[in-house]
N, C-alpha and C. Protein backbone atom coordinates (compact mmCIF):
# COMPACT_ATOMS: atom_id res chain seq x y z
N UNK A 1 13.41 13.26 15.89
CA UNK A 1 12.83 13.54 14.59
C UNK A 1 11.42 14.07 14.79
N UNK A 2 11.07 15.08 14.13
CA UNK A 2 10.03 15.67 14.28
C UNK A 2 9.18 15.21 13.37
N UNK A 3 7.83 15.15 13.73
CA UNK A 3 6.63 14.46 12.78
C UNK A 3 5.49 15.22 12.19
N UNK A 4 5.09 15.14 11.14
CA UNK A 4 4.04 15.63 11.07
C UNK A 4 2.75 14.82 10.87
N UNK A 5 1.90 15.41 10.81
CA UNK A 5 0.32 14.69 10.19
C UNK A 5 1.15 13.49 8.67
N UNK A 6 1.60 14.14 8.09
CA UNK A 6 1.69 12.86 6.69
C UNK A 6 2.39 12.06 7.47
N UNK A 7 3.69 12.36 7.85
CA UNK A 7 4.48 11.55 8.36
C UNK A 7 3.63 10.35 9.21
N UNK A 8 2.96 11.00 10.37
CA UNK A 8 2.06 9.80 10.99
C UNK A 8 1.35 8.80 10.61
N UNK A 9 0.60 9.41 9.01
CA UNK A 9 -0.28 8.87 7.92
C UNK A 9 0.36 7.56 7.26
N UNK A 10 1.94 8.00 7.25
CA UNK A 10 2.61 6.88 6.45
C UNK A 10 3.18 6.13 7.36
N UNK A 11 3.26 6.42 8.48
CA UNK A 11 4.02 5.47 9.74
C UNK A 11 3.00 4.41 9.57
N UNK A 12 1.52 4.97 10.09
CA UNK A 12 0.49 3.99 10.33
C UNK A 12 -0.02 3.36 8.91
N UNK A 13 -0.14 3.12 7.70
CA UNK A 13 0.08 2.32 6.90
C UNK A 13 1.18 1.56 7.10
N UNK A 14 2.17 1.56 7.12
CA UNK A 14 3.35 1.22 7.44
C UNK A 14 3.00 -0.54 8.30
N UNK A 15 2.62 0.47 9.45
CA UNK A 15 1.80 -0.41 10.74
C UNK A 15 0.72 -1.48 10.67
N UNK A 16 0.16 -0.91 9.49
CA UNK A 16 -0.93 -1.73 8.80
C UNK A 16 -0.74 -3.05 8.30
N UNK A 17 0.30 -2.45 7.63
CA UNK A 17 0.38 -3.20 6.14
C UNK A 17 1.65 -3.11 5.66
N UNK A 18 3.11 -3.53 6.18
CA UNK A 18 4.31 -2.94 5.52
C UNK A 18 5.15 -3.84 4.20
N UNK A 19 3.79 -4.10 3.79
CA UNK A 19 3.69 -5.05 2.06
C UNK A 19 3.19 -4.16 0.85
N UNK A 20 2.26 -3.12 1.46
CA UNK A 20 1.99 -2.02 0.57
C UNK A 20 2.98 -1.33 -0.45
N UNK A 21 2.72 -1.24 -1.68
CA UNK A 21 3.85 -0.79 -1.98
C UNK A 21 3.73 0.83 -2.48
N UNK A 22 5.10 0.96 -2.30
CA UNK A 22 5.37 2.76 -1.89
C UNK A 22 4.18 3.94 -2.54
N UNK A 23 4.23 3.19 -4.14
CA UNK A 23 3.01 3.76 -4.79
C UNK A 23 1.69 3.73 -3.89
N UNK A 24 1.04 2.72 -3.49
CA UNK A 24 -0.17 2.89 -2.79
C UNK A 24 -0.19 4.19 -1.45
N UNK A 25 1.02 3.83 -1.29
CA UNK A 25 1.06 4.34 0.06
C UNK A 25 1.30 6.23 0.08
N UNK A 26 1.80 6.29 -1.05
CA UNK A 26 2.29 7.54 -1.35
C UNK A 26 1.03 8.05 -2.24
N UNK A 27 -0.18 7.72 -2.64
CA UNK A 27 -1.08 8.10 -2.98
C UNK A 27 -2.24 8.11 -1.76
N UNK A 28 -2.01 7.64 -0.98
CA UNK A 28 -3.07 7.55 0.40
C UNK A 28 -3.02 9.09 0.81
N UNK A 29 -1.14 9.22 1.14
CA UNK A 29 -1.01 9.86 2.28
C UNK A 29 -1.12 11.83 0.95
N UNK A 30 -1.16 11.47 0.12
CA UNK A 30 -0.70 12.75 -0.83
C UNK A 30 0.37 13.46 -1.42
N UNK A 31 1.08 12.16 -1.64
CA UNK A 31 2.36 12.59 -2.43
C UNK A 31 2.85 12.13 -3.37
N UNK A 32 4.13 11.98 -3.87
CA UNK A 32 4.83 11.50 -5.21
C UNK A 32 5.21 10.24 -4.53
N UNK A 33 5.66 8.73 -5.49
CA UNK A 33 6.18 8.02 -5.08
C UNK A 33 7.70 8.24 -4.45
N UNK A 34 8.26 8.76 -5.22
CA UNK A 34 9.66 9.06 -5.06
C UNK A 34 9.55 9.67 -3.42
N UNK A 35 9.00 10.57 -3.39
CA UNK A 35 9.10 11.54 -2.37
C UNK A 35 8.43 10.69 -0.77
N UNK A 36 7.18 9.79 -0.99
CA UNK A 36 7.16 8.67 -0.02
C UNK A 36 8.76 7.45 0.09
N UNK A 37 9.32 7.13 -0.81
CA UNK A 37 10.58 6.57 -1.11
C UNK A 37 11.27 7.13 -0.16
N UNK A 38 11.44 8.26 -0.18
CA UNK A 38 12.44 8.88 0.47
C UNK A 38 12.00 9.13 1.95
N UNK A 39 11.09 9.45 2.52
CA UNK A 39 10.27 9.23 3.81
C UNK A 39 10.64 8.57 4.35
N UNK A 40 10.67 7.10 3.59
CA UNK A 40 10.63 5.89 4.21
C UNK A 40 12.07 5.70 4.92
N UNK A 41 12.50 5.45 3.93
CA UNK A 41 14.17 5.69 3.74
C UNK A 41 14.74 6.03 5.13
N UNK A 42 13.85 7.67 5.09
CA UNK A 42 14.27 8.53 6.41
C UNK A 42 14.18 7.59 7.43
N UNK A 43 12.88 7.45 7.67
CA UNK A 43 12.56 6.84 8.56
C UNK A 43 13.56 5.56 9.00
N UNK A 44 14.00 4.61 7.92
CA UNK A 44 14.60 3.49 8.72
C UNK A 44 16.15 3.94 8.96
N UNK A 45 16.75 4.96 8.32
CA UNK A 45 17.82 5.47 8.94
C UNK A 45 17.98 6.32 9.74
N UNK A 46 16.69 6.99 10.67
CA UNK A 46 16.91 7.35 11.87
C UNK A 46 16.53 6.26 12.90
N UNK A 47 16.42 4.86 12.61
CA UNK A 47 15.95 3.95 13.25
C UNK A 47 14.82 4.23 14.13
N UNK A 48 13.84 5.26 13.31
CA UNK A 48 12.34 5.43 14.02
C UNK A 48 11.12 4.22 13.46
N UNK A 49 11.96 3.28 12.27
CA UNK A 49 11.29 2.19 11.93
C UNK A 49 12.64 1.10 12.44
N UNK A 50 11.54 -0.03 13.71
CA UNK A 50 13.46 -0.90 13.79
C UNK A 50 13.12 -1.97 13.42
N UNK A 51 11.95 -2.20 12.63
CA UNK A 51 12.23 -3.72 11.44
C UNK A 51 11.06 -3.72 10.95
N UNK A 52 10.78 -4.71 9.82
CA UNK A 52 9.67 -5.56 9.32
C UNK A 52 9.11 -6.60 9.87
N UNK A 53 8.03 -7.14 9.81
CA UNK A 53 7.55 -8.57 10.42
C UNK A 53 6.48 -8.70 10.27
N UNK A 54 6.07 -9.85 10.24
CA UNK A 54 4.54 -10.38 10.34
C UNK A 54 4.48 -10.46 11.67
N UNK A 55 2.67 -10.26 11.91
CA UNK A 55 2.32 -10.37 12.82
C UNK A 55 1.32 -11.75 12.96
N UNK A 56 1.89 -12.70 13.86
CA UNK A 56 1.51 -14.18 13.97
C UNK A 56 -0.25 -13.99 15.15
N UNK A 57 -0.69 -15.33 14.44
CA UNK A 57 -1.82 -15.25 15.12
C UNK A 57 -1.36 -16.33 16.27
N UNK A 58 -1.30 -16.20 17.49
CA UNK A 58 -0.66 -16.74 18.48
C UNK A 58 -1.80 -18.09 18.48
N UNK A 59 -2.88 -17.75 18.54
CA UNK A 59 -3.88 -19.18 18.84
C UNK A 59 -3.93 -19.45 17.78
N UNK A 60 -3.39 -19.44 16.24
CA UNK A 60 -3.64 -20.53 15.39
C UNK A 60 -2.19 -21.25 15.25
N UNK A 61 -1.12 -20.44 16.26
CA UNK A 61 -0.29 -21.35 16.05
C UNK A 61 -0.46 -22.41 17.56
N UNK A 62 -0.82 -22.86 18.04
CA UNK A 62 -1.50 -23.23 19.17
C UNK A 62 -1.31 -23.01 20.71
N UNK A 63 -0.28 -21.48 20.23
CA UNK A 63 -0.13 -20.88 22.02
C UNK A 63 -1.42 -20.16 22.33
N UNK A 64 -2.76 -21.26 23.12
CA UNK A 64 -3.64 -20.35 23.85
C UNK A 64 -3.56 -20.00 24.81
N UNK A 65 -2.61 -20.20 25.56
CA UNK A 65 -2.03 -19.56 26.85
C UNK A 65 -1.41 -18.37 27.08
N UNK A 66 -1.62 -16.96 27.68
CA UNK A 66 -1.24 -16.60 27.85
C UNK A 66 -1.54 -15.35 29.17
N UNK A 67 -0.22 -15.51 29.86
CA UNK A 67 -0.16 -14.34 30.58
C UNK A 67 1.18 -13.46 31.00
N UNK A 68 0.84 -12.49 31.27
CA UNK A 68 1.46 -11.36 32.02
C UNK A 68 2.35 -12.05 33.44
N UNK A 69 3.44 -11.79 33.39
CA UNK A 69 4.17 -12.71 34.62
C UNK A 69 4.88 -11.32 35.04
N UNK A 70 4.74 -11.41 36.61
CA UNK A 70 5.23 -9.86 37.22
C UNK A 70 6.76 -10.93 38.16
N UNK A 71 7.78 -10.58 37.49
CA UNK A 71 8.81 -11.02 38.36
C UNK A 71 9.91 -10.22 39.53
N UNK A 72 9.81 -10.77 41.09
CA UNK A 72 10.36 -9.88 41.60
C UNK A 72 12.06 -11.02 41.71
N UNK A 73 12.82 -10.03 41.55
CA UNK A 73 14.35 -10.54 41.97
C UNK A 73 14.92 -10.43 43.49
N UNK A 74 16.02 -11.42 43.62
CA UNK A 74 16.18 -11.32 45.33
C UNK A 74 17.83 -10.21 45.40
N UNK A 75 18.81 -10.92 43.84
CA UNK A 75 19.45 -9.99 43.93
C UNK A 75 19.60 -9.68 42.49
N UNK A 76 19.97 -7.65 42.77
CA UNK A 76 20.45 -7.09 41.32
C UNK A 76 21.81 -6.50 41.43
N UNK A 77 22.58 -7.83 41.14
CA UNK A 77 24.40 -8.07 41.28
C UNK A 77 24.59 -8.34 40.20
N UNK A 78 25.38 -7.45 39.17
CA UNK A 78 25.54 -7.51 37.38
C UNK A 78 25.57 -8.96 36.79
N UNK A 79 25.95 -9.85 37.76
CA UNK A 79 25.69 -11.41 37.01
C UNK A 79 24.61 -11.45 37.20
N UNK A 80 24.35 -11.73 37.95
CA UNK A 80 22.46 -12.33 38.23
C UNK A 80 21.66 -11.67 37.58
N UNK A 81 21.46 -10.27 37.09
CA UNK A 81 20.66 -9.90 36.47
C UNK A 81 21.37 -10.01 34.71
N UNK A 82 22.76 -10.26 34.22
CA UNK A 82 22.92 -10.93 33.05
C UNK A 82 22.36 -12.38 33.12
N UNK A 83 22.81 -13.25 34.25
CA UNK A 83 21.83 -13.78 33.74
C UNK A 83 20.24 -14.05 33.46
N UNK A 84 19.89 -13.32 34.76
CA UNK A 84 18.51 -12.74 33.88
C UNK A 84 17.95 -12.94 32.75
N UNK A 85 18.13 -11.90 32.48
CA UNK A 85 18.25 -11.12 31.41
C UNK A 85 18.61 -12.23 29.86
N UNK A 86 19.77 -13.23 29.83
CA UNK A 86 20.13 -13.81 28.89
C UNK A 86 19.49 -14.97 28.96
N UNK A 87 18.66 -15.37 30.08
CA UNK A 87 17.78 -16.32 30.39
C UNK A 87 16.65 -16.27 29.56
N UNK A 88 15.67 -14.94 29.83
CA UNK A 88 14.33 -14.67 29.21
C UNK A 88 14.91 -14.33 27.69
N UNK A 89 15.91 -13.76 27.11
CA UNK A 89 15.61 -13.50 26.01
C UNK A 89 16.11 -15.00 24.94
N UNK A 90 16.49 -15.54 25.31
CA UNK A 90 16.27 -17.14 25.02
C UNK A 90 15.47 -17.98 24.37
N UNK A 91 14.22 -17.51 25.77
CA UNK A 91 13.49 -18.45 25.99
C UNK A 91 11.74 -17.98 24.90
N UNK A 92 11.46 -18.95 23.77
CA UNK A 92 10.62 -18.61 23.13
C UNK A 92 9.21 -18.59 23.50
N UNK A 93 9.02 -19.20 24.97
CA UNK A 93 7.41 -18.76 25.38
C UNK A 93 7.23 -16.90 25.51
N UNK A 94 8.59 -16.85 26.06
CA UNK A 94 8.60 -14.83 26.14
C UNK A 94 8.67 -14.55 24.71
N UNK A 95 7.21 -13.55 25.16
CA UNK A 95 7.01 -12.86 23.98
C UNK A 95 7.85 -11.14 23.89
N UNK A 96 7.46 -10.81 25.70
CA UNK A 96 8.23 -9.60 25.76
C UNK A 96 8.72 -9.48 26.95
N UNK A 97 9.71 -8.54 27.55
CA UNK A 97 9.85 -8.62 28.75
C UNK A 97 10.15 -6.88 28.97
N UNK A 98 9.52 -6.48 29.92
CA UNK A 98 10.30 -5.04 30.22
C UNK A 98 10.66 -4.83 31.52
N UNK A 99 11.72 -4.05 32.02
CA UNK A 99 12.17 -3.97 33.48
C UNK A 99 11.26 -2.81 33.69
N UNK A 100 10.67 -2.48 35.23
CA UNK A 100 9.62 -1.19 35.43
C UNK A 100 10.33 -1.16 37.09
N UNK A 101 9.13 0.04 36.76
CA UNK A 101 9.48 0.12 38.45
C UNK A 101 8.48 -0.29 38.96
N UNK A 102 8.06 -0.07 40.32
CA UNK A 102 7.48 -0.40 41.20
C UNK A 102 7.61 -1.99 42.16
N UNK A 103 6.37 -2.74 42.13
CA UNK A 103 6.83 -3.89 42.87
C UNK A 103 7.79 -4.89 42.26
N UNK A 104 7.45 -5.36 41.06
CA UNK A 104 8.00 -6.15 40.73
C UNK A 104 9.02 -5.68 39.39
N UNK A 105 10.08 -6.25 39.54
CA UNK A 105 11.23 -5.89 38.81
C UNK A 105 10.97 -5.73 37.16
N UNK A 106 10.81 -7.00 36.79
CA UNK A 106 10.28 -7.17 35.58
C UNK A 106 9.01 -8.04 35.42
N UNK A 107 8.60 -7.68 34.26
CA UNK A 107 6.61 -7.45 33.83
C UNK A 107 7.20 -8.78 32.14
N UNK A 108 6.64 -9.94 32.32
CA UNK A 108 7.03 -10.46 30.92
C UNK A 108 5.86 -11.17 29.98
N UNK A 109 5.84 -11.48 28.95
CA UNK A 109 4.50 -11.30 28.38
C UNK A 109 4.89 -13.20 28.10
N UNK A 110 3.96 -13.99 28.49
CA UNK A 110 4.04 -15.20 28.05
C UNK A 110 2.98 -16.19 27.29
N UNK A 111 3.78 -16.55 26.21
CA UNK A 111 2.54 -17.70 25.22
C UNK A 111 2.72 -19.13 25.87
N UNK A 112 1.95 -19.52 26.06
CA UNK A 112 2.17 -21.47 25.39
C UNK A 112 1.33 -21.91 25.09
N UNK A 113 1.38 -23.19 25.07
CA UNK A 113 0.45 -24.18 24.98
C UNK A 113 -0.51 -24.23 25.33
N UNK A 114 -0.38 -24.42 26.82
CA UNK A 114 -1.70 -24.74 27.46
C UNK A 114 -0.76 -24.36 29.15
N UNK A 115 -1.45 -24.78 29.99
CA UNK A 115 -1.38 -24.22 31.54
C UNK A 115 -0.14 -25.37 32.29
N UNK A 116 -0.01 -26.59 31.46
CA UNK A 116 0.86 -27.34 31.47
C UNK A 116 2.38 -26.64 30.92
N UNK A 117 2.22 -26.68 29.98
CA UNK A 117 3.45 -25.92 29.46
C UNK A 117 3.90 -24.86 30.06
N UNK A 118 3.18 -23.83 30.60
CA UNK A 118 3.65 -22.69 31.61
C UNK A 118 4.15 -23.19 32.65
N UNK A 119 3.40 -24.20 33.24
CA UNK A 119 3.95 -24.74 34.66
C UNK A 119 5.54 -25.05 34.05
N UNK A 120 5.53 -25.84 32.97
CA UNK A 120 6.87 -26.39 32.92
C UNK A 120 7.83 -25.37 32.99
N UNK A 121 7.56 -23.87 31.84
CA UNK A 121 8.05 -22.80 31.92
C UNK A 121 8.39 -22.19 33.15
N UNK A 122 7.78 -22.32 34.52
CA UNK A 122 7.75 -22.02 35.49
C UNK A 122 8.53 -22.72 36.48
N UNK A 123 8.70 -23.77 36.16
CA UNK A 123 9.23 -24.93 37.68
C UNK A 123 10.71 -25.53 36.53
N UNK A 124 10.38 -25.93 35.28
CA UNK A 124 12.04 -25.74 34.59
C UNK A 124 12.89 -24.91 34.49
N UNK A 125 12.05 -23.56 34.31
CA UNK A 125 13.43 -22.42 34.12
C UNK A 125 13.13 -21.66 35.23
N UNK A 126 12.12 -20.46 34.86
CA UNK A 126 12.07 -19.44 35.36
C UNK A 126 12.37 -19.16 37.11
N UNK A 127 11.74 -20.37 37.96
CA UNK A 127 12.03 -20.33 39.39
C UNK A 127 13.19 -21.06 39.59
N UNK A 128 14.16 -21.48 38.72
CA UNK A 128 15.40 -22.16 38.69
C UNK A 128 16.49 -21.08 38.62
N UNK A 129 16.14 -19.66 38.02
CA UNK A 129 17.17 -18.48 37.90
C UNK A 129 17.78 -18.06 39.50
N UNK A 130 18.64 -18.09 39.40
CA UNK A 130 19.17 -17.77 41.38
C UNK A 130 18.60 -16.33 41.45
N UNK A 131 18.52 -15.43 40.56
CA UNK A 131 17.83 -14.04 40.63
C UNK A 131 16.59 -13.94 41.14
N UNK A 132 15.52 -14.95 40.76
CA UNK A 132 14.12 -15.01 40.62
C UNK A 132 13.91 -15.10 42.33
N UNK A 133 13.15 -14.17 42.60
CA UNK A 133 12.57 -14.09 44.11
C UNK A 133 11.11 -15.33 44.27
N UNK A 134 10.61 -14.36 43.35
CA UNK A 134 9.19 -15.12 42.98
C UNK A 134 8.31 -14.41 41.84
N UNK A 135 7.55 -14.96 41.68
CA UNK A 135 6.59 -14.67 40.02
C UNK A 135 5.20 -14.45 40.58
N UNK A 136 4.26 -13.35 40.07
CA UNK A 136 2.98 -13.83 40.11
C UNK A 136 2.31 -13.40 38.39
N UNK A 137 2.09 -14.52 38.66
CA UNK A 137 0.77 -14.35 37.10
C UNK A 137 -0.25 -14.09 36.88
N UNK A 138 -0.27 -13.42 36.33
CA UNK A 138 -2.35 -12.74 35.91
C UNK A 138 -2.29 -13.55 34.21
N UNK A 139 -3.48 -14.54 34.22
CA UNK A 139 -3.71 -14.95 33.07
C UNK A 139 -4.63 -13.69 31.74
N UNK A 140 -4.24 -13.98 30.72
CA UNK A 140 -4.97 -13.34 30.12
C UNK A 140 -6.56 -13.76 29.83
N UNK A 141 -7.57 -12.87 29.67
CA UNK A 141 -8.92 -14.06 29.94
C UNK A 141 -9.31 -13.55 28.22
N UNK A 142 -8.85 -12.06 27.74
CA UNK A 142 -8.81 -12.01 25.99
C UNK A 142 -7.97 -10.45 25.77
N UNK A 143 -7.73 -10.60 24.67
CA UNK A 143 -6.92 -9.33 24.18
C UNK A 143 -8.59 -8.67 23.88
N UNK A 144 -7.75 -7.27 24.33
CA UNK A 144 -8.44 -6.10 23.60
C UNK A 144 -8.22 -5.39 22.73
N UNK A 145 -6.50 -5.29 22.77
CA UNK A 145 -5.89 -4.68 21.37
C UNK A 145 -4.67 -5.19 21.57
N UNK A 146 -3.47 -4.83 20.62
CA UNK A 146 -2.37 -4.88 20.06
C UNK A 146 -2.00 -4.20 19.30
N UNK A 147 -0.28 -3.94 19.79
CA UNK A 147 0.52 -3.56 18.64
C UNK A 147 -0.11 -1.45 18.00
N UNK A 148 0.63 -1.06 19.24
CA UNK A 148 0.08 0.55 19.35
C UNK A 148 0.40 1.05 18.07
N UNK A 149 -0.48 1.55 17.68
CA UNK A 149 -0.47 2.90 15.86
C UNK A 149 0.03 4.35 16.50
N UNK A 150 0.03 4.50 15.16
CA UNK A 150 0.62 6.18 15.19
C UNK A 150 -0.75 6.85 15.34
């Protein structure tokens, strides 16, 4: 789908704020309501929008923990990496997980508690997966941003 300048205009409200309603939003960007209506529309039926949600404040719900966990695997044999795979998406300290290349297989984004709770996350599950080679963690020390705009 091809984009233009409005289009981007209304993505990123969207991004903002996707409580706005169509009227506001369709007067920001310079158009009719109807005609933002229908934008929108577009948009979630080319699945270039793939949901709604709030965005949680992680330390007021009391996960101040967090880091970046780089996981390398010993084997990638279609079970072991299902289970993988059906392991982390499970598990609610993962916030995200993506497979990359380079050293380590997969890169996963983790909340908790506190440095206790990770350990547990760490020595209950995660080094318990027969896949899991080994983990290294870089703690986070603060966010700089989130959650990329148009």
């Amino acid at each position: 789908m091809k984009l233009d300048d409005r289009d981007r205009r209304l993505l990123a409200l969207l991004q903002q704020d996707c409580r706005q309603s169509i009227a506001e939003m369709a007067e920001k960007v310079g158009m009719s309501a109807s005609a933002c209506w229908r934008r929108v529309k577009t948009f979630e039926e080319a699945r270039l929008i793939q949901r709604y949600g709030a965005i949680l404040h992680s330390d007021k719900l009391g996960l101040t923990f967090k880091a970046i966990v780089h996981v390398q695997l010993t084997r990638h044999d279609p079970v072991a990496m299902k289970d993988f795979i059906d392991g982390i998406s499970e598990r609610k300290e993962v916030d995200a997980c993506y497979a990359t290349t380079g050293q380590a297989d997969y890169h996963l984004i983790v909340l908790c508690e506190n440095i206790d709770a990770y350990n547990r996350f760490l020595e209950d599950f995660l080094f318990r997966l027969p896949a899991v080679r080994g983990a290294q963690t870089n703690v986070v020390l603060k966010q700089i941003k989130s959650a990329a705009m148009i």
